[in-house]
N, C-alpha and C. Protein backbone atom coordinates (compact mmCIF):
# COMPACT_ATOMS: atom_id res chain seq x y z
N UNK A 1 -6.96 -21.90 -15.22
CA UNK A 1 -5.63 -22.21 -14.71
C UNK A 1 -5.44 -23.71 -14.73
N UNK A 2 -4.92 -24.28 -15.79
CA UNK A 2 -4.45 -25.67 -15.79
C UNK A 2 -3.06 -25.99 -15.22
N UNK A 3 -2.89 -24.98 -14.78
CA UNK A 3 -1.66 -25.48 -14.16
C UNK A 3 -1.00 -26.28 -12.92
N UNK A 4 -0.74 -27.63 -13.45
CA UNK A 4 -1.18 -28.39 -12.15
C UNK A 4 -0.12 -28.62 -11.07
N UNK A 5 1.57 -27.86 -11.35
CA UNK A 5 2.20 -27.87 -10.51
C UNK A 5 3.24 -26.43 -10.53
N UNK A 6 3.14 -25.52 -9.57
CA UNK A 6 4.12 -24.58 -9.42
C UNK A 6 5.30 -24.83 -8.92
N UNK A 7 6.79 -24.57 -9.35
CA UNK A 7 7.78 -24.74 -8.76
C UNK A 7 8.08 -23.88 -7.47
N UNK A 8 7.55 -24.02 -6.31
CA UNK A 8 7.76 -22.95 -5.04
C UNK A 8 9.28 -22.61 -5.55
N UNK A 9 10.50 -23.19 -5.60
CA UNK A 9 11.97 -22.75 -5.73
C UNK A 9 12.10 -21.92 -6.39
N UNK A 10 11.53 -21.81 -7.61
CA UNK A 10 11.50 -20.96 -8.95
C UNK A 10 10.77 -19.90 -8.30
N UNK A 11 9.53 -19.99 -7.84
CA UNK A 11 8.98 -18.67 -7.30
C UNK A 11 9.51 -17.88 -6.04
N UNK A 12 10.67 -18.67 -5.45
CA UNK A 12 11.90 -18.00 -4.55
C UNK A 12 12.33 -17.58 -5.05
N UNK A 13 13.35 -18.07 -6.09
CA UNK A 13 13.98 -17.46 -6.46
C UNK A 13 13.53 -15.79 -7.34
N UNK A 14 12.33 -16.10 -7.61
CA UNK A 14 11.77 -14.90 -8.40
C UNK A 14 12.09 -13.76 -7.00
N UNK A 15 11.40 -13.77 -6.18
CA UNK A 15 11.76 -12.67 -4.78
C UNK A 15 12.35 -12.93 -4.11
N UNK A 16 13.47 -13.79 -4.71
CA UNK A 16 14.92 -13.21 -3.70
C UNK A 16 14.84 -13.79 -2.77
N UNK A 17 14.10 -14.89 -2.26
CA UNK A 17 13.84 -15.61 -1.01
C UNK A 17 14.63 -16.66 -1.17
N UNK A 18 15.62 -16.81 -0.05
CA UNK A 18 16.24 -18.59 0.30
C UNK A 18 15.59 -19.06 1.22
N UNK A 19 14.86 -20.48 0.49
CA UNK A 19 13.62 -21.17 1.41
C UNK A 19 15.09 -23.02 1.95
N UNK A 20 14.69 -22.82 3.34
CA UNK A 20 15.31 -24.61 3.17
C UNK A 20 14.44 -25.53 2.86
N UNK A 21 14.64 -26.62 2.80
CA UNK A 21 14.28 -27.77 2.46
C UNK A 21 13.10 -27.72 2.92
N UNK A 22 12.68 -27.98 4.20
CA UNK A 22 11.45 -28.01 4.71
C UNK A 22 10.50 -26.84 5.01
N UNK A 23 10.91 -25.73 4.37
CA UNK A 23 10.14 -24.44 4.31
C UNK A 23 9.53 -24.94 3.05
N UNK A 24 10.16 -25.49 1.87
CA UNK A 24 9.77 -25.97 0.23
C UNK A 24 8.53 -26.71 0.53
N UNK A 25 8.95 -27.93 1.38
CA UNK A 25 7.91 -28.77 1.64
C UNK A 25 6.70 -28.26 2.11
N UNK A 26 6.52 -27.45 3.00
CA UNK A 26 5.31 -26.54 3.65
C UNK A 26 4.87 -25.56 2.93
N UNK A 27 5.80 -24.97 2.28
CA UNK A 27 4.84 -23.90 1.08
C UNK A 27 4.35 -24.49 0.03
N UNK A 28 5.30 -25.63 -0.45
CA UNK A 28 4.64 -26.18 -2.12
C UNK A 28 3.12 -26.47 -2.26
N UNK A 29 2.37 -27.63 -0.47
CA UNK A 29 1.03 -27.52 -1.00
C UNK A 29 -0.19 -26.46 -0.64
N UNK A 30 0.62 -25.46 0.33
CA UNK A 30 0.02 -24.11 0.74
C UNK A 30 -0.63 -23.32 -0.70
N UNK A 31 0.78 -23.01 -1.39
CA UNK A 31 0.94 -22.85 -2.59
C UNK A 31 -0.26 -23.56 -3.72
N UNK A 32 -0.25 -24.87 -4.36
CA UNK A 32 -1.14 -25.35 -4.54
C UNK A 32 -2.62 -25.05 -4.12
N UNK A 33 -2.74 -25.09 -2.74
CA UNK A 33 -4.31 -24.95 -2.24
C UNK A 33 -4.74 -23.46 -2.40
N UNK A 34 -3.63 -22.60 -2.42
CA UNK A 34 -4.07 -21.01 -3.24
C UNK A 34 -4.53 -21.11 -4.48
N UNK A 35 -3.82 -21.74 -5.24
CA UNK A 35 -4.10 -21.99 -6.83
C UNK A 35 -5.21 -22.66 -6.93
N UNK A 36 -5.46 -23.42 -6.05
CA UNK A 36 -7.07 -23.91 -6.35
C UNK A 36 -8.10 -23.08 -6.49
N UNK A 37 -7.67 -22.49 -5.20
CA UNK A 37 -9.35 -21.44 -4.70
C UNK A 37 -9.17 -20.23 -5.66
N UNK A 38 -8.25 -20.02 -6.29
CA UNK A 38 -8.30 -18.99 -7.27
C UNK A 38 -8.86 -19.88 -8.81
N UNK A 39 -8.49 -21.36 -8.61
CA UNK A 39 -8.59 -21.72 -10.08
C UNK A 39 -10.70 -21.89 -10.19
N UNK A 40 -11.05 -21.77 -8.60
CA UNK A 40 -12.14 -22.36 -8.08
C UNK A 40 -13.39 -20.45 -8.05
N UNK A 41 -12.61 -19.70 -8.04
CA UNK A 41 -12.94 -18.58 -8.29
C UNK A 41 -13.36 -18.21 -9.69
N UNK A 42 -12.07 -18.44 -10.52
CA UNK A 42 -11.95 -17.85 -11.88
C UNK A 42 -13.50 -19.14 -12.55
N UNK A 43 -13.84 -19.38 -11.97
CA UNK A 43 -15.13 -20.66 -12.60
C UNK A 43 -16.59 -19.88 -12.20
N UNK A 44 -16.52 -18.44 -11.63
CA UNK A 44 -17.80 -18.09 -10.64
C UNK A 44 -18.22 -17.04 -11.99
N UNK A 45 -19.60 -16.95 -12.08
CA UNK A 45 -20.12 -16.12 -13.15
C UNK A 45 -20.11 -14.90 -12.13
N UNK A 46 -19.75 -13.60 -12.70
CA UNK A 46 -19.91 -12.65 -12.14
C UNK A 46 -20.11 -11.54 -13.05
N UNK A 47 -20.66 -12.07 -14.48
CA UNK A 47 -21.36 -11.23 -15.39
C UNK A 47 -22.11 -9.95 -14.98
N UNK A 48 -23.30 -10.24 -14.27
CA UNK A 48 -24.02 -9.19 -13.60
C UNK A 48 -23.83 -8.46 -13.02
N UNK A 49 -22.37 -8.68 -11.75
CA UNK A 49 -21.92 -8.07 -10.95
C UNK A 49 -21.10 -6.76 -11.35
N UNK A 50 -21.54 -5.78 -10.76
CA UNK A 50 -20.67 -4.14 -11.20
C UNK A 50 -19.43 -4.68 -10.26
N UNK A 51 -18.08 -4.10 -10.90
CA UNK A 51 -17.22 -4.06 -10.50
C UNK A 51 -17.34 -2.90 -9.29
N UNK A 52 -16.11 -3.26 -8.03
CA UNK A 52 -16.34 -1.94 -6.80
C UNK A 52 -15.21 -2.61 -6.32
N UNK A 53 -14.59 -0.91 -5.56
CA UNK A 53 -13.17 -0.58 -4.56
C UNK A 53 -13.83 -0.99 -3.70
N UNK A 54 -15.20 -0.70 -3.03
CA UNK A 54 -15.15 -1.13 -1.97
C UNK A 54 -16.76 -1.56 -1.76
N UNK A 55 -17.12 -2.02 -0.34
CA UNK A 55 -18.82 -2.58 -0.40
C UNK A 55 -19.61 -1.76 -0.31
N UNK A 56 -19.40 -0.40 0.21
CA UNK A 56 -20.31 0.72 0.33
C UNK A 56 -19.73 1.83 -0.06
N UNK A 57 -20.58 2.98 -0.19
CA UNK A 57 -20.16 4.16 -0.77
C UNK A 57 -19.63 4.82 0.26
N UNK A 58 -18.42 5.04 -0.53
CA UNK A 58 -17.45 6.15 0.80
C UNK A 58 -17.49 7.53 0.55
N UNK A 59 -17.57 8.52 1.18
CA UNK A 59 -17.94 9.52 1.58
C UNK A 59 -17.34 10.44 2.14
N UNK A 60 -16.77 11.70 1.95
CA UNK A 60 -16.20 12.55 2.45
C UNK A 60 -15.02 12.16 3.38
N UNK A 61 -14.03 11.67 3.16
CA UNK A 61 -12.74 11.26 4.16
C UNK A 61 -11.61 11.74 4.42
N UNK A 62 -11.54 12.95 3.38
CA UNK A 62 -10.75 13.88 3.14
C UNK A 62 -11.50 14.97 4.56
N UNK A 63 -10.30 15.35 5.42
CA UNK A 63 -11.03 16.54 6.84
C UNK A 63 -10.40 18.14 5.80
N UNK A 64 -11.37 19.18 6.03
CA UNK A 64 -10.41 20.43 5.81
C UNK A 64 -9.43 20.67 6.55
N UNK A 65 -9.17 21.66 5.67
CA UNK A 65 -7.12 21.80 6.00
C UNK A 65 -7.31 22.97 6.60
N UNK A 66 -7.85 22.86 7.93
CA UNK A 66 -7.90 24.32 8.74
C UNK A 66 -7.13 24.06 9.83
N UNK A 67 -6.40 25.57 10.42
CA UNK A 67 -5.75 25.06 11.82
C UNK A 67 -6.64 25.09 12.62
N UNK A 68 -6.20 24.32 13.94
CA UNK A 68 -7.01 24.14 14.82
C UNK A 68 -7.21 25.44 15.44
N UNK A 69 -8.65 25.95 16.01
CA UNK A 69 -8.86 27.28 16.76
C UNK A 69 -7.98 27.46 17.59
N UNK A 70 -7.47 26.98 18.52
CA UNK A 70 -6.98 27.37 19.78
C UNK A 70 -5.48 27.24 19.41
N UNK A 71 -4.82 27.18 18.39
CA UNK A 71 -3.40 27.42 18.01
C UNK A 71 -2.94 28.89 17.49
N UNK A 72 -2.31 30.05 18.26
CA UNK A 72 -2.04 30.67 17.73
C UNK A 72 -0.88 30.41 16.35
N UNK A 73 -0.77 31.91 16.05
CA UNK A 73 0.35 31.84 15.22
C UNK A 73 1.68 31.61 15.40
N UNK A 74 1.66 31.87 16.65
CA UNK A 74 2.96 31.85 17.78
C UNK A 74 3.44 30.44 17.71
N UNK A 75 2.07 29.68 18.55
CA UNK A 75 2.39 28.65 18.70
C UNK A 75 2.20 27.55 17.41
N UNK A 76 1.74 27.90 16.08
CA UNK A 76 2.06 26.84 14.90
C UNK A 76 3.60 26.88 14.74
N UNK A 77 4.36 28.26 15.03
CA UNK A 77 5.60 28.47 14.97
C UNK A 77 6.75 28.04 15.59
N UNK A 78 6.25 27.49 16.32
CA UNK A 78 7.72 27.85 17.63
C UNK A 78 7.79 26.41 17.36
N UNK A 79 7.91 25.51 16.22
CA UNK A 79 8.86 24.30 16.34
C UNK A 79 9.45 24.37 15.02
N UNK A 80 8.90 25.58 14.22
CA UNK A 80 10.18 26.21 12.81
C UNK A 80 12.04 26.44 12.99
N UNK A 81 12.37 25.78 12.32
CA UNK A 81 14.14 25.88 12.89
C UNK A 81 14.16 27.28 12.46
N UNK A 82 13.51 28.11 11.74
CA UNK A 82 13.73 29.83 11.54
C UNK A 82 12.72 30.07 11.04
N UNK A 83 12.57 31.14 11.75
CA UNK A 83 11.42 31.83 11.32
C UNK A 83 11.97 33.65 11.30
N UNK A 84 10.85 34.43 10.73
CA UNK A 84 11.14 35.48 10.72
C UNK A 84 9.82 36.51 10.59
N UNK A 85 9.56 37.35 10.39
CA UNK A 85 8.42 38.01 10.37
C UNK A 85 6.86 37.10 10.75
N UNK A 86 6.79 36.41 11.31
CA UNK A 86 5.49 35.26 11.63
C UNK A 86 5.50 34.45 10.37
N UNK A 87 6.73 33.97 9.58
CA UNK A 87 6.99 33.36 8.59
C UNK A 87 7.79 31.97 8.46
N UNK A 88 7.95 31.10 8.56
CA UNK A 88 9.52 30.07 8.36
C UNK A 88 9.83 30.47 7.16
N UNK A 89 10.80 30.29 7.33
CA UNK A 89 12.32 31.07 6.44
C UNK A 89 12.75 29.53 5.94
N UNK A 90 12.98 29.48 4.82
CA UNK A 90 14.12 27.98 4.29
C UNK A 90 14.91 28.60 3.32
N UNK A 91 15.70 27.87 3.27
CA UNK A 91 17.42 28.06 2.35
C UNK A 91 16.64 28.16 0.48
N UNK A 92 17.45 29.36 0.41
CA UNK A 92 17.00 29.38 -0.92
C UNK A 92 17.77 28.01 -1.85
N UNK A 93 16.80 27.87 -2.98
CA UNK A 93 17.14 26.49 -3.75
C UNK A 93 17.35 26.29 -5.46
N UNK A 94 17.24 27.91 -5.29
CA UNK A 94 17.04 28.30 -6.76
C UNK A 94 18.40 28.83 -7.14
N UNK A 95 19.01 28.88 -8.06
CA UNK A 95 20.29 29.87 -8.20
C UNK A 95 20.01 30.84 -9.49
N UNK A 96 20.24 31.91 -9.06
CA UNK A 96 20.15 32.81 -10.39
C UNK A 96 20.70 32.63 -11.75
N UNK A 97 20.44 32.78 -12.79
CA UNK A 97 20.10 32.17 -13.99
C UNK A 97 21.00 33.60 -14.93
């Protein structure tokens, strides 16, 4: 990254942001000192290194999709705007063909 000056205005304007005057002034070398530590990054050998989502292996995080024991059927029901045979009922969406 040789790039030794970003226009903060230009990068407002990219997202739609109206910065004033002295918001410009406070982001421009914020701005800058990001671009460093990234320009200061992109310099790190990380040849060896396996790429990873995350630092350790994740593991089962998905719970089964069971109801809870102590819920009848009654009660999974009774906040259905209609129900009918121990069923919720919704508006048909299909039209005959």
């Amino acid at each position: 990254m040789s790039q030794s000056h970003i226009d903060v205005r230009y990068v407002a304007k990219l997202a739609r942001l109206e910065l004033t005057d002295d918001e410009v002034a406070t982001f421009q070398p914020q701005l800058e000192a990001i671009l460093g530590h990234v320009e200061a990054l992109s310099k790190l050998d990380v040849s060896g290194i396996d790429p990873t989502a995350h630092a350790g292996a994740v593991f089962g995080k998905m719970r089964d999709d069971v109801p809870h024991e102590s819920l009848t059927q009654a009660a999974m029901l009774q906040n259905a705007p209609d129900q009918a045979q121990g069923q919720i009922r919704v508006p048909k969406v299909v039209t005959d063909a």
